[in-house]
Protein backbone atom coordinates (compact mmCIF):
# COMPACT_ATOMS: atom_id res chain seq x y z
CA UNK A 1 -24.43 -27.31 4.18
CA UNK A 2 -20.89 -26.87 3.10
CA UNK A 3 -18.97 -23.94 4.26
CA UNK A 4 -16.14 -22.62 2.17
CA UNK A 5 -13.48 -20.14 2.69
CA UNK A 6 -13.38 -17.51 -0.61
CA UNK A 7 -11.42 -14.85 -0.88
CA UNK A 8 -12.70 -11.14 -1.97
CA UNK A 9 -9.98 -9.95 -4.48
CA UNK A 10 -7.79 -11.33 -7.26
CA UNK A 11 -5.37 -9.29 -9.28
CA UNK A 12 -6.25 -9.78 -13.00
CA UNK A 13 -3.14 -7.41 -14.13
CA UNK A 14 0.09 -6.51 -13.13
CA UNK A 15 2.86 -4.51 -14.54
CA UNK A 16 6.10 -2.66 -13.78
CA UNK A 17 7.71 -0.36 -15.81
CA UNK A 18 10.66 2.31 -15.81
CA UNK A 19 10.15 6.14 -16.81
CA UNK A 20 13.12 8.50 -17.74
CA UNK A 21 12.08 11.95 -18.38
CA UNK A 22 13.73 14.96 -18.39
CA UNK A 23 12.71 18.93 -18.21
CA UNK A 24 14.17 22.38 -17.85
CA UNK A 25 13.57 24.39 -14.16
CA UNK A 26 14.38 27.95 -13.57
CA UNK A 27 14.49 29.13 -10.22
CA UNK A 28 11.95 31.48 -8.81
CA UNK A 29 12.69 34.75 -8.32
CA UNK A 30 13.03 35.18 -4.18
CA UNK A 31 15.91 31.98 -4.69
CA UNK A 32 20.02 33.27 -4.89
CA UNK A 33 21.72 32.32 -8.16
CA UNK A 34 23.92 28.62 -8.47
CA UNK A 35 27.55 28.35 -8.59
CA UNK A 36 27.06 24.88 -8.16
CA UNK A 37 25.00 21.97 -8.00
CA UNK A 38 25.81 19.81 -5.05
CA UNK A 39 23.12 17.10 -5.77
CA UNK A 40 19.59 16.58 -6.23
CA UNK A 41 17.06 14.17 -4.87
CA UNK A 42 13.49 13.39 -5.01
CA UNK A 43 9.77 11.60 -4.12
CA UNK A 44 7.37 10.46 -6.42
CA UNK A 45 3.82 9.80 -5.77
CA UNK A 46 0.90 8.56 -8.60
CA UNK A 47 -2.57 10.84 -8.75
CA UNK A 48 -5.01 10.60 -11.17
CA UNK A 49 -5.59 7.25 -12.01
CA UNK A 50 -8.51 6.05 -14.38
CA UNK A 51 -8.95 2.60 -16.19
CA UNK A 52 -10.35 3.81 -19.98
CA UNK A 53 -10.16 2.36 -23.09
CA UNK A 54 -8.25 -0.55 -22.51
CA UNK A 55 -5.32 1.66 -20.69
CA UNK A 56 -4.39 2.95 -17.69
CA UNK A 57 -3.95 6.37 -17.18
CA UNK A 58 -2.48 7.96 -14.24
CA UNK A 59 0.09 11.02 -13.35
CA UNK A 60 3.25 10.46 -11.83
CA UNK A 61 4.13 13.20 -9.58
CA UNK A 62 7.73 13.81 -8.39
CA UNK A 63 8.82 16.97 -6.09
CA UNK A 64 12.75 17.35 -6.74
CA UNK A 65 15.03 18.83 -4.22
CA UNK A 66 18.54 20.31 -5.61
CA UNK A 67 20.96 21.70 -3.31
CA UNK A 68 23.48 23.66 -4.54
CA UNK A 69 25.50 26.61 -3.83
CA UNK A 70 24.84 30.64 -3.89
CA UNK A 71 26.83 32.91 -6.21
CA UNK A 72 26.13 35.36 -3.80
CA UNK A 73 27.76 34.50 -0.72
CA UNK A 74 29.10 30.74 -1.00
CA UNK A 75 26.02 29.58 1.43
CA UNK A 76 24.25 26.32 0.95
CA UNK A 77 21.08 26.94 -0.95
CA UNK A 78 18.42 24.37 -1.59
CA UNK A 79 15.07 24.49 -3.87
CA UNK A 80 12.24 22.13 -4.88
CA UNK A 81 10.70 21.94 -7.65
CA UNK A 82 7.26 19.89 -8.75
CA UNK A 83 7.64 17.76 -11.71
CA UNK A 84 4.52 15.75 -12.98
CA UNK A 85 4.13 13.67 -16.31
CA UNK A 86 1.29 11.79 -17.62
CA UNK A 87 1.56 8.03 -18.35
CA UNK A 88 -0.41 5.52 -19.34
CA UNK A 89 0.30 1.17 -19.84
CA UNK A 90 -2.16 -0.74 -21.98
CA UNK A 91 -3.74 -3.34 -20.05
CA UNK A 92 -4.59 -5.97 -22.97
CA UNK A 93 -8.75 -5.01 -23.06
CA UNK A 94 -9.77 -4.86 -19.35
CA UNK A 95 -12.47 -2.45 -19.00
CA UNK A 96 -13.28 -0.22 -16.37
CA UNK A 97 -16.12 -1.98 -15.09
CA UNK A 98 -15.83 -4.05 -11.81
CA UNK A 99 -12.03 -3.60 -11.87
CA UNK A 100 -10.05 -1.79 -9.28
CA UNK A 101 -6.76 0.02 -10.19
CA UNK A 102 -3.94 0.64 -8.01
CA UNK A 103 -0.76 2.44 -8.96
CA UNK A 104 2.68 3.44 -7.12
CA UNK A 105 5.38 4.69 -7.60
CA UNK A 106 9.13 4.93 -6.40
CA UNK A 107 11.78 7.51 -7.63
CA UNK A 108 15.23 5.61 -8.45
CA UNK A 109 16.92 8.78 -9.33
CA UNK A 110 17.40 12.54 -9.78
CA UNK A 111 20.15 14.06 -11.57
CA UNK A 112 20.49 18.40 -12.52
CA UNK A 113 22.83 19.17 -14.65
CA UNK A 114 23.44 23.41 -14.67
CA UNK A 115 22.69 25.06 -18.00
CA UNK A 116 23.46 28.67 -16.27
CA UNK A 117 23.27 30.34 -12.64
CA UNK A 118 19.40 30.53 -12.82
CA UNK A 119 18.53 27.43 -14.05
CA UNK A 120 18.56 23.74 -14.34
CA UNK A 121 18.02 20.58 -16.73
CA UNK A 122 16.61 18.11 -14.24
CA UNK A 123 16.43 14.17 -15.06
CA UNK A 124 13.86 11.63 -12.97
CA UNK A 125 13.67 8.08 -13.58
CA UNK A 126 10.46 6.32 -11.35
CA UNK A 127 10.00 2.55 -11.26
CA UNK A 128 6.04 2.45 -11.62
CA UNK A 129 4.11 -0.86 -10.65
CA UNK A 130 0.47 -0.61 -12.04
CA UNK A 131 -2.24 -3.48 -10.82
CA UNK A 132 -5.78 -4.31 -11.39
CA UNK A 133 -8.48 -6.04 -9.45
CA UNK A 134 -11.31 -7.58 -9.80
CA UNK A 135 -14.14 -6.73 -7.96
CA UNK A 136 -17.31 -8.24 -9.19
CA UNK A 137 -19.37 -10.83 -7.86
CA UNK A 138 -19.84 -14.09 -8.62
CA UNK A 139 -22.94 -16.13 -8.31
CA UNK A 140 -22.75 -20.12 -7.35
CA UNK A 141 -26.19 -19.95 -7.24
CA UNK A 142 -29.16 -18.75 -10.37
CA UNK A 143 -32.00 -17.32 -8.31
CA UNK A 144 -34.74 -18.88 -9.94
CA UNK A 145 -38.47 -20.48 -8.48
CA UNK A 146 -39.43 -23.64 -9.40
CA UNK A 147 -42.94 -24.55 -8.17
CA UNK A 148 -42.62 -24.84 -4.31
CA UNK A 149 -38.83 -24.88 -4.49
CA UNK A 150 -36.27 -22.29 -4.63
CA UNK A 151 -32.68 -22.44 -5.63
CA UNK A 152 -30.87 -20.09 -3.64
CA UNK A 153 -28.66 -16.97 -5.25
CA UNK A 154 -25.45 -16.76 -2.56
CA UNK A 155 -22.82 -13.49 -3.67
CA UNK A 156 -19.49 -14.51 -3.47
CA UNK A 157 -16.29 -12.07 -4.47
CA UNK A 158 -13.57 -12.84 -5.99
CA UNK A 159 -10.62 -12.64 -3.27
CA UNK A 160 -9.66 -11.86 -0.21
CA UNK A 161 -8.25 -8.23 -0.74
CA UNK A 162 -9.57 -5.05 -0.04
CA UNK A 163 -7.59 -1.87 -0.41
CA UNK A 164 -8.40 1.43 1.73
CA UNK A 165 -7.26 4.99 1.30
CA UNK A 166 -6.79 7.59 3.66
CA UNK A 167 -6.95 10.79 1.68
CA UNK A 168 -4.19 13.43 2.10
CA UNK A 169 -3.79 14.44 5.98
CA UNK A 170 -1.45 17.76 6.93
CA UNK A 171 0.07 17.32 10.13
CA UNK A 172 2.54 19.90 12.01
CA UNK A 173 5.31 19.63 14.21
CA UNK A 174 7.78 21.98 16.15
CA UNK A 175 11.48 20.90 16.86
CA UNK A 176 13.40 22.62 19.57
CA UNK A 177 17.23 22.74 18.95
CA UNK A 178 18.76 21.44 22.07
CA UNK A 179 20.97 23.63 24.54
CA UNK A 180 23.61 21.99 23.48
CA UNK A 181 23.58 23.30 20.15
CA UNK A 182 24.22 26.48 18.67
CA UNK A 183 20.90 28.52 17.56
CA UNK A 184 19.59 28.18 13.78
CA UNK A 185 20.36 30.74 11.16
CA UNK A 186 18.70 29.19 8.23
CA UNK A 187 17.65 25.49 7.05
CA UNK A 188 20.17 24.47 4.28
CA UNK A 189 18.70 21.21 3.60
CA UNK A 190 16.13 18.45 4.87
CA UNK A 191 14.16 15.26 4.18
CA UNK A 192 11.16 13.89 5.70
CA UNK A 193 10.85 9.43 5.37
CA UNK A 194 7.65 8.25 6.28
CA UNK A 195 7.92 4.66 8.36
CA UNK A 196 4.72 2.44 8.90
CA UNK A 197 4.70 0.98 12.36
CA UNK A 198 1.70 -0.93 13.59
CA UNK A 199 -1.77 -1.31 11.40
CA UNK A 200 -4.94 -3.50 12.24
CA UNK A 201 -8.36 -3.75 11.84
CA UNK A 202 -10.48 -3.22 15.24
CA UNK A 203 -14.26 -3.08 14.82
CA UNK A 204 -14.53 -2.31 11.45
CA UNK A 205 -11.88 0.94 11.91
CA UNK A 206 -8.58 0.09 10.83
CA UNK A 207 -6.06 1.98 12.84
CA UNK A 208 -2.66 2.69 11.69
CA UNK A 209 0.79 4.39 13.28
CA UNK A 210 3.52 5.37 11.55
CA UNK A 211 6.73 7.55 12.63
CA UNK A 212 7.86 10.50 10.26
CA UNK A 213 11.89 10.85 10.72
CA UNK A 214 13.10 14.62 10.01
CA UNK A 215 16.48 14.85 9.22
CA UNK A 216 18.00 18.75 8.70
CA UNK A 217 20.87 20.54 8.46
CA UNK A 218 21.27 24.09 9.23
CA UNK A 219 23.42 27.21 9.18
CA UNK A 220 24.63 27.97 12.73
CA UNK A 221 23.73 31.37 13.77
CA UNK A 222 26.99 33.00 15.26
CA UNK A 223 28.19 36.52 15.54
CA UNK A 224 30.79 37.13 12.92
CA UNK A 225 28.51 36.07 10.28
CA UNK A 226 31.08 36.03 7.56
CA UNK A 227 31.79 33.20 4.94
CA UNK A 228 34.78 31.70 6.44
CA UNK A 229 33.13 31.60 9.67
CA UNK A 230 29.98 29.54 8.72
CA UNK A 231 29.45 26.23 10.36
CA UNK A 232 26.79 23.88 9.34
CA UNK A 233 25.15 21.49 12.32
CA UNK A 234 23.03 18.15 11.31
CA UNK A 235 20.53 16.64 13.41
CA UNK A 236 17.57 13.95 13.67
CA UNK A 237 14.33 14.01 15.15
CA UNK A 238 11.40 11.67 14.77
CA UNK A 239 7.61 12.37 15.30
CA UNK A 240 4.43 10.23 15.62
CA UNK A 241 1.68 10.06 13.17
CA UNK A 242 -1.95 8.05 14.11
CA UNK A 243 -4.74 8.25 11.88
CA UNK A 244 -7.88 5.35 11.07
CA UNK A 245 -9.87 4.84 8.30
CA UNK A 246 -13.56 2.82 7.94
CA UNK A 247 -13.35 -0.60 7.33
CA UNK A 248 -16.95 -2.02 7.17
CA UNK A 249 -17.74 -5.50 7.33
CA UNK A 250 -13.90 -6.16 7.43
CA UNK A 251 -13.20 -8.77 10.13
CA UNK A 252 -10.39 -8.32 13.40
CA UNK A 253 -7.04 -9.33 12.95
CA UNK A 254 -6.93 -9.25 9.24
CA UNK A 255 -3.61 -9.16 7.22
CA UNK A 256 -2.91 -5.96 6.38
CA UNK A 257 -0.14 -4.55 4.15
CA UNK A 258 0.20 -0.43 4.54
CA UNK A 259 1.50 2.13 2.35
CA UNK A 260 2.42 5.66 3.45
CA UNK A 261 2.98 8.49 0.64
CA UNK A 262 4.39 12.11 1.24
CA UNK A 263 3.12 14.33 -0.72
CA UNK A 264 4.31 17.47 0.45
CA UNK A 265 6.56 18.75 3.41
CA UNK A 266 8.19 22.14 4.03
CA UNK A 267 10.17 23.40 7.28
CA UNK A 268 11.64 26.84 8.52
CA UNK A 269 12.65 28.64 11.43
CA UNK A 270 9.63 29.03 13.86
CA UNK A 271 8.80 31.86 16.24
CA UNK A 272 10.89 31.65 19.56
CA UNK A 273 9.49 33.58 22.69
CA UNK A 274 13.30 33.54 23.99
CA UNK A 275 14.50 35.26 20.71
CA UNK A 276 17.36 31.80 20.14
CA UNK A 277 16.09 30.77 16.85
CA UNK A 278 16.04 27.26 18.61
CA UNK A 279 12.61 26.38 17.28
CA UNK A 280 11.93 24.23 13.74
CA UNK A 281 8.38 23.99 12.20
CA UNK A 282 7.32 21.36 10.31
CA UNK A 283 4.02 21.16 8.30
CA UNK A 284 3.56 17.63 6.22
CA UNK A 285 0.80 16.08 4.44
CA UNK A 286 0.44 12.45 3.45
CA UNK A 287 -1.99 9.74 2.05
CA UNK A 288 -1.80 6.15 2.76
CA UNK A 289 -3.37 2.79 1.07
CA UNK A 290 -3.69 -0.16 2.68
CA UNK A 291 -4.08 -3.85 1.39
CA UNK A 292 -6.11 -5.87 3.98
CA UNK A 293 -6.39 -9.62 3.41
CA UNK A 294 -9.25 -11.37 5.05
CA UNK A 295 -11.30 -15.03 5.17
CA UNK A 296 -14.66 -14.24 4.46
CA UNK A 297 -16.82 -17.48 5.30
CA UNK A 298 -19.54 -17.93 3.21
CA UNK A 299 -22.53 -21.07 3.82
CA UNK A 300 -24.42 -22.17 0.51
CA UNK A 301 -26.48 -25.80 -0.73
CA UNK A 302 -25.32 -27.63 -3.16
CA UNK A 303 -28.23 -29.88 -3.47
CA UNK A 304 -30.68 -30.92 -0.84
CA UNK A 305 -33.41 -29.16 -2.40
CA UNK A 306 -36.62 -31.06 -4.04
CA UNK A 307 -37.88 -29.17 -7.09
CA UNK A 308 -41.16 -30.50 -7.95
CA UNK A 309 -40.21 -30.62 -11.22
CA UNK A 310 -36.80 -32.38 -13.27
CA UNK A 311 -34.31 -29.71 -13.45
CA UNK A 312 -30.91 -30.37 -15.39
CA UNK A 313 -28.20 -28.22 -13.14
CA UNK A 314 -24.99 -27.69 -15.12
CA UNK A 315 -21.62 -26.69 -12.90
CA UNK A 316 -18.18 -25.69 -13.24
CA UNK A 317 -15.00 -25.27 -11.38
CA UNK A 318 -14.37 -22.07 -10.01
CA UNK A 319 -10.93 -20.91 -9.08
CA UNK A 320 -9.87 -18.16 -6.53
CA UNK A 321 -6.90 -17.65 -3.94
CA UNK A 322 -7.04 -17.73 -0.19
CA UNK A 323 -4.80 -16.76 2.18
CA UNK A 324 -2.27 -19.57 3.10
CA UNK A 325 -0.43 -17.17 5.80
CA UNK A 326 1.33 -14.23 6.70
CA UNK A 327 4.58 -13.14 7.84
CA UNK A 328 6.36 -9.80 9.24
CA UNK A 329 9.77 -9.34 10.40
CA UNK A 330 12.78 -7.33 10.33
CA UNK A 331 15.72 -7.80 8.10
CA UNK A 332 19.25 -6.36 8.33
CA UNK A 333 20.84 -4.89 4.84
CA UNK A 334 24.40 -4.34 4.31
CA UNK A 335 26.40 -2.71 1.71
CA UNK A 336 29.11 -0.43 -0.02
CA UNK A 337 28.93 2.79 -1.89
CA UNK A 338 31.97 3.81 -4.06
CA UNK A 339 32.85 7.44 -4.22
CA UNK A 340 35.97 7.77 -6.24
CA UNK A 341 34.92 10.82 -8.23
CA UNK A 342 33.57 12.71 -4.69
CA UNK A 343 36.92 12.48 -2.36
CA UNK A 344 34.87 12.70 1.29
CA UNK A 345 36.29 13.00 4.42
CA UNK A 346 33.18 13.29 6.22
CA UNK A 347 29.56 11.92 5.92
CA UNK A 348 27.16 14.68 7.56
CA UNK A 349 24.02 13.26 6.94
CA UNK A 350 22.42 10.18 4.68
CA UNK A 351 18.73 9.53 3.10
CA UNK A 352 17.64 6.61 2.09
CA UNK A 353 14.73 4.82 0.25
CA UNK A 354 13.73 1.17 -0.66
CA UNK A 355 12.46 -0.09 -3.97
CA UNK A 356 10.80 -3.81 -3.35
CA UNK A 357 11.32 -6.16 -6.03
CA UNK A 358 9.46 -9.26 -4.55
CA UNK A 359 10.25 -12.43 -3.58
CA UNK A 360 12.62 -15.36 -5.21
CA UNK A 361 13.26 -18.64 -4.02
CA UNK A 362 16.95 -20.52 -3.44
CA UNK A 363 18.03 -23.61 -2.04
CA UNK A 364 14.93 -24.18 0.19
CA UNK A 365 15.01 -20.50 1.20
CA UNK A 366 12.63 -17.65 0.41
CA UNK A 367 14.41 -14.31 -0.54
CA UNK A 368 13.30 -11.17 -0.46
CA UNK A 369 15.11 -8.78 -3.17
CA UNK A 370 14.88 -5.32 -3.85
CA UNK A 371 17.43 -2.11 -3.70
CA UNK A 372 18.11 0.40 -1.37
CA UNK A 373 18.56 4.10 -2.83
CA UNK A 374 20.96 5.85 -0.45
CA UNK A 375 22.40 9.72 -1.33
CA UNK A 376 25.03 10.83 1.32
CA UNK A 377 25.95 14.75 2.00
CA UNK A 378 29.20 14.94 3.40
CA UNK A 379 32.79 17.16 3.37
CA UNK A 380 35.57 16.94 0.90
CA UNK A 381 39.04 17.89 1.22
CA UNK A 382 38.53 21.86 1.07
CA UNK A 383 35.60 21.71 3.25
CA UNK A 384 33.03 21.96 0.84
CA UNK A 385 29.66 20.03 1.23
CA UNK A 386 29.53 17.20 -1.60
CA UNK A 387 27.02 14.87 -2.51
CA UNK A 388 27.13 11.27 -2.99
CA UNK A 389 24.31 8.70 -4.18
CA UNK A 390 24.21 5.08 -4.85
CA UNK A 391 22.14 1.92 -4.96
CA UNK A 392 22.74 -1.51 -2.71
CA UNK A 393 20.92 -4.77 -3.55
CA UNK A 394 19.22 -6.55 -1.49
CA UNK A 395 18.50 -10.32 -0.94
CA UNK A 396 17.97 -11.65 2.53
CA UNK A 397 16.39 -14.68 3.66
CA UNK A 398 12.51 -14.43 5.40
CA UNK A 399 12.78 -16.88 8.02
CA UNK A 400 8.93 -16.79 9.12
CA UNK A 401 7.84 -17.77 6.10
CA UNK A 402 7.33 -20.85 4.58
CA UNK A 403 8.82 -21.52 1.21
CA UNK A 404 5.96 -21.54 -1.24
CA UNK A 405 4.91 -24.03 -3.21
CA UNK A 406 4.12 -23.44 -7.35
CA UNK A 407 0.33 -22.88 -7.05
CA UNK A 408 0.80 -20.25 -4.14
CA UNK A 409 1.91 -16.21 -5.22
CA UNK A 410 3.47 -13.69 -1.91
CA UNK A 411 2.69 -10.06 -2.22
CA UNK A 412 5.32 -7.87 0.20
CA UNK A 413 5.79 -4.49 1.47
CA UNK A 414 9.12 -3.45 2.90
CA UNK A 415 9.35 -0.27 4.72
CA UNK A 416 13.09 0.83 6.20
CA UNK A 417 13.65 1.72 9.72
CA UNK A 418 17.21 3.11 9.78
CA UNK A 419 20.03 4.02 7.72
CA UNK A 420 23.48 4.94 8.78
CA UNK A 421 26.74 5.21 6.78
CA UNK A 422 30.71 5.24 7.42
CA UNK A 423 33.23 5.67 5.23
CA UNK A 424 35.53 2.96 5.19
CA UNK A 425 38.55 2.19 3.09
CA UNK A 426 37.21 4.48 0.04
CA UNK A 427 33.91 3.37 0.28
CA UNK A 428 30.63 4.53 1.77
CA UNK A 429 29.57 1.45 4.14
CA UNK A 430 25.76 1.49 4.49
CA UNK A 431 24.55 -0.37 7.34
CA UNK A 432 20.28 -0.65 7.19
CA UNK A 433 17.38 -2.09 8.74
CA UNK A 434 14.25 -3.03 7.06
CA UNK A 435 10.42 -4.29 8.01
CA UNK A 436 9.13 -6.59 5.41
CA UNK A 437 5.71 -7.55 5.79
CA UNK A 438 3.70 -10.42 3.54
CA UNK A 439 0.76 -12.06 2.59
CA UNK A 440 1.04 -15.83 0.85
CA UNK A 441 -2.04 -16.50 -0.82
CA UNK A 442 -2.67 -20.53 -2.36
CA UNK A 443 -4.76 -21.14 -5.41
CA UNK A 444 -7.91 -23.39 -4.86
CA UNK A 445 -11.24 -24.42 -6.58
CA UNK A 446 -14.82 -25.73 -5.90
CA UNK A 447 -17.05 -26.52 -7.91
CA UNK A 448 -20.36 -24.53 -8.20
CA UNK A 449 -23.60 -24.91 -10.33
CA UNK A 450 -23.39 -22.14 -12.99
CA UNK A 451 -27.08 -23.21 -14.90
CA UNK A 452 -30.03 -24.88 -14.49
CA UNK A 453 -32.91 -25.57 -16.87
CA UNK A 454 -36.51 -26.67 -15.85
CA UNK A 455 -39.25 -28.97 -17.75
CA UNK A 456 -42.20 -27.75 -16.65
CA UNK A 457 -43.85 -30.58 -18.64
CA UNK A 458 -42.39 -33.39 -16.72
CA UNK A 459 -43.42 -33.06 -12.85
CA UNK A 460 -41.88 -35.49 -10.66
CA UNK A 461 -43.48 -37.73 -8.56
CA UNK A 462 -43.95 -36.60 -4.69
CA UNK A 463 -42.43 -38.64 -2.10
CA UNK A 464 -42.52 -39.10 1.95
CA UNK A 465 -40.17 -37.33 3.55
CA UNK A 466 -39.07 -35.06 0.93
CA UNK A 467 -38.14 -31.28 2.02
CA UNK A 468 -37.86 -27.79 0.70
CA UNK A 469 -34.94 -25.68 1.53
CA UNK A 470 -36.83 -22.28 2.04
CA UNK A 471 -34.24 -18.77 2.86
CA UNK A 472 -36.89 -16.44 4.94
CA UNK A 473 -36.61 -12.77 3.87
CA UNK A 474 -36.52 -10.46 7.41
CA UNK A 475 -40.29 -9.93 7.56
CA UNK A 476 -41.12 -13.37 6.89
CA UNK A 477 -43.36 -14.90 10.19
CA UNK A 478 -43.60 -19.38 10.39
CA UNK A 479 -47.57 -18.50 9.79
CA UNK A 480 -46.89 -17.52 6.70
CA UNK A 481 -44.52 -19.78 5.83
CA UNK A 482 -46.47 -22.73 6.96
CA UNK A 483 -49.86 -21.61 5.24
CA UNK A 484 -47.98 -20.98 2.29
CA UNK A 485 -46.92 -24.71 2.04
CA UNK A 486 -49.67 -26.17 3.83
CA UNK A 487 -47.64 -26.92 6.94
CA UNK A 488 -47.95 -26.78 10.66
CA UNK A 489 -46.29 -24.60 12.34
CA UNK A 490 -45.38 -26.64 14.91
CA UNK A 491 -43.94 -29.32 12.77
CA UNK A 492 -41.13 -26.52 11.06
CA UNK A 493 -40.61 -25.41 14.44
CA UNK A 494 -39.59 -29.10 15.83
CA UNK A 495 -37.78 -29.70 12.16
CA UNK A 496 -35.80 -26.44 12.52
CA UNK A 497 -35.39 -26.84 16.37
CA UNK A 498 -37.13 -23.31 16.55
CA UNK A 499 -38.06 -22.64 20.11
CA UNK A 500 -40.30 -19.45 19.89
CA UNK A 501 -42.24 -17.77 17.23
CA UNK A 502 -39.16 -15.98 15.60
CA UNK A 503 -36.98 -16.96 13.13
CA UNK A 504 -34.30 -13.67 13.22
CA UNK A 505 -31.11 -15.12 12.42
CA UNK A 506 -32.32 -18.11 10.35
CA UNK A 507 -30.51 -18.31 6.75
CA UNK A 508 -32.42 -21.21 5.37
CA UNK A 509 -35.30 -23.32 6.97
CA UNK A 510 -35.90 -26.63 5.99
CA UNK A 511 -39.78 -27.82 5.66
CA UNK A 512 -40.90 -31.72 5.46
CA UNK A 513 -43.23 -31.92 2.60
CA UNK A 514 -46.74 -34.08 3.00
């Protein structure tokens, strides 16, 4: 018997494409009217997906923030507002059978432009990568008896790749302000980035942890609550999120590749048996996919078997991918905003996203490249809060990873850990860290029989010492066996080096003809 090494996945389509789309947003009643915009940002997250008629058709869901601020009293004001388009890429006649879509999405960027005080003309581009997988089957073997003989029918898939969702949790979280900080008036604006930690596969459950950082800045409650008295205070807080989905028949220690989406998030002032206004709640919910690459180790004949009668067996090379190796590390990523229309003096608090472009290779290196989407709030000359957003690229080096030859492909997540900023000689220095994970997976072929035809007419000879290759179902006993091919019992036990009467366990059994 030969073993092989197949994988269970292959991706049969892959595309990336850039949406711009723009809409008109009023604000809702309960919200003060604008004087301003200060700036806008956003998430996007894909629902809906369906493989029909030769496209793909999914929704691309984005939740825009603006803050801007109040006619009413000069206060900072912020509002979001759910935008959602449908989309659709044509993926050159791939049906919906045995294929598995998978969609994502990353917003680049939001701009508002103000039309009046109540409302806004909003603008979202989303960078959308769109894939396809194969999931069917594929037989080495035609089931198929021929006299005494059987050629056996083994079910191999086509990759190594599995993907898992964990449908949309909600989570909630209080903050406590500390003592050292003055009490909370209201919430003028917040973000919520989700951050991946740890994930693995442990009997059959794979278990993931991720940490959700909060970042908000409020209005500090004081006494002489006028407009030239308000002070705004920023702060950070980070909380843990654990969940685990089922993973059957998915092996430990597995390569796995997670994805964390937020779909929703809002915060506000929480009750406070001490009457401060020092508590923040927080109530979240998220989904999460996860790519898990495996070696699934499957045993099958390629001859050995004695058909009683001349068979002509055709075969043909099949190709899949296996997994070469893995890698996971941290990388640092440096860079420089400019900010000549927004004169800061101050940065008061900075969000950031990444948007992975892949992997290129350069002088013997492998490079991972990509951009990082950073909008900064900060203070201008008269004190007002401004706004400032930019893009820095990124290309560093993965040094764990072996530089990959032409017949091998690397899929990569990269999830950030930190962002701070400085502002530095007219410039908005962005100092990052980043986790970027990977799977290298390495083309390869066997060959396997893909038909067989039988002449009855033309039985071949018998011979001493010729055998049958026989795969026992579960109820099968070595009576039966043995009376059905006229065999001791004892002589398949001492050919098979069977000890007792059972055969559990047993894939094939191998019987000496007379």
């Amino acid at each position: 018997m030969d073993k092989f090494s197949l994988p269970a996945c292959s991706a049969i389509f892959r595309s990336r494409t850039e949406y711009k789309d723009t809409c008109d947003f009023s604000l809702p009643d309960f919200a003060q009217s604008s004087s301003r915009i200060l700036g806008a940002d956003g998430f996007s997250f894909v629902s809906d997906v369906i493989l029909q008629d030769g496209f793909l058709k999914f929704t691309v869901n984005t939740n825009v923030k603006i803050a801007y601020i109040s006619e009413q009293n000069g206060y900072i004001k912020s509002v979001s507002y759910p935008f959602s388009k449908e989309k659709s890429v044509e993926t050159k006649g791939i049906t919906e059978e045995n294929a598995l879509p998978f969609v994502s999405a990353v917003c680049t960027f939001v701009s508002a432009k103000q039309k009046n005080p109540r409302s806004f003309e909003i603008t979202v581009g989303n960078s959308v990568c769109a894939e396809i997988y194969a999931k069917d089957g594929v037989s080495l073997f035609n089931p198929e008896e021929i006299s005494d003989a059987l050629l056996h029918s083994e079910k191999i898939l086509p990759s190594e790749h599995e993907v898992f969702f964990d449908f949309p949790e909600s989570l909630s979280f209080e903050f406590t302000v500390d003592e050292n900080m003055p009490p909370v008036a209201e919430i003028a604006d917040s973000s919520l980035n989700l951050c991946t930690q740890s994930a693995l596969v442990s009997n059959e459950m794979l278990k993931y942890r991720a940490k959700a950082v909060f970042n908000c800045v409020y209005r500090e409650q004081n006494q002489n609550d006028s407009k030239d008295a308000v002070n705004y205070v920023y702060f950070s807080k980070e909380f843990p999120v654990e969940g685990s989905v089922e993973a059957p028949g998915i092996p430990d220690n597995s390569a796995v590749l997670a994805k964390m989406f937020l779909l929703e998030y809002d915060c506000g002032p929480s009750f406070d048996p001490y009457g401060e206004s020092r508590i923040i709640n927080v109530n979240m919910k998220y989904s999460a996919s996860f790519d898990v690459f495996f070696s699934v180790e499957k045993e099958y004949v390629d001859d050995g078997y004695s058909p009683l009668y001349d068979c002509e067996i055709k075969s043909a090379p099949y190709f899949y991918e296996k997994l070469f190796g893995v890698f996971d590390e941290k990388c640092a990523i440096n860079g420089s905003i400019h900010y000549d229309s927004v004169p800061l003096v101050n940065i008061n608090s900075v969000h950031a996203r990444i948007l992975s472009s892949g992997t290129e290779t350069s002088e013997d290196k492998l490079l991972f490249t990509g951009k990082l989407f950073v909008s900064a709030s900060g203070v201008d000359e008269k004190g007002d809060v401004r706004y400032v957003s930019g893009s820095v690229p990124i290309r560093t080096q993965i040094q764990s990873a072996e530089l990959p030859s032409s017949d091998r492909k690397i899929l990569t997540e990269c999830e950030l850990l930190f962002c701070d900023a400085i502002l530095k000689n007219g410039e908005i220095s962005v100092n990052a860290e980043a986790n970027v994970k990977g799977v290298i997976l390495e083309k390869d072929k066997i060959n396997a029989i893909s038909d067989f035809s039988v002449n009855y007419d033309a039985p071949k000879p018998q011979r001493r010492n010729e055998y049958v290759l026989y795969y026992p179902d579960p109820d099968d006993t070595l009576w039966e066996i043995g009376k059905k091919y006229e065999v001791p019992v004892s002589v398949i036990k001492s050919e098979n080096s069977i000890e007792n009467e059972s055969i559990k366990g047993k894939k094939v059994i191998r019987i000496p003809l007379k």
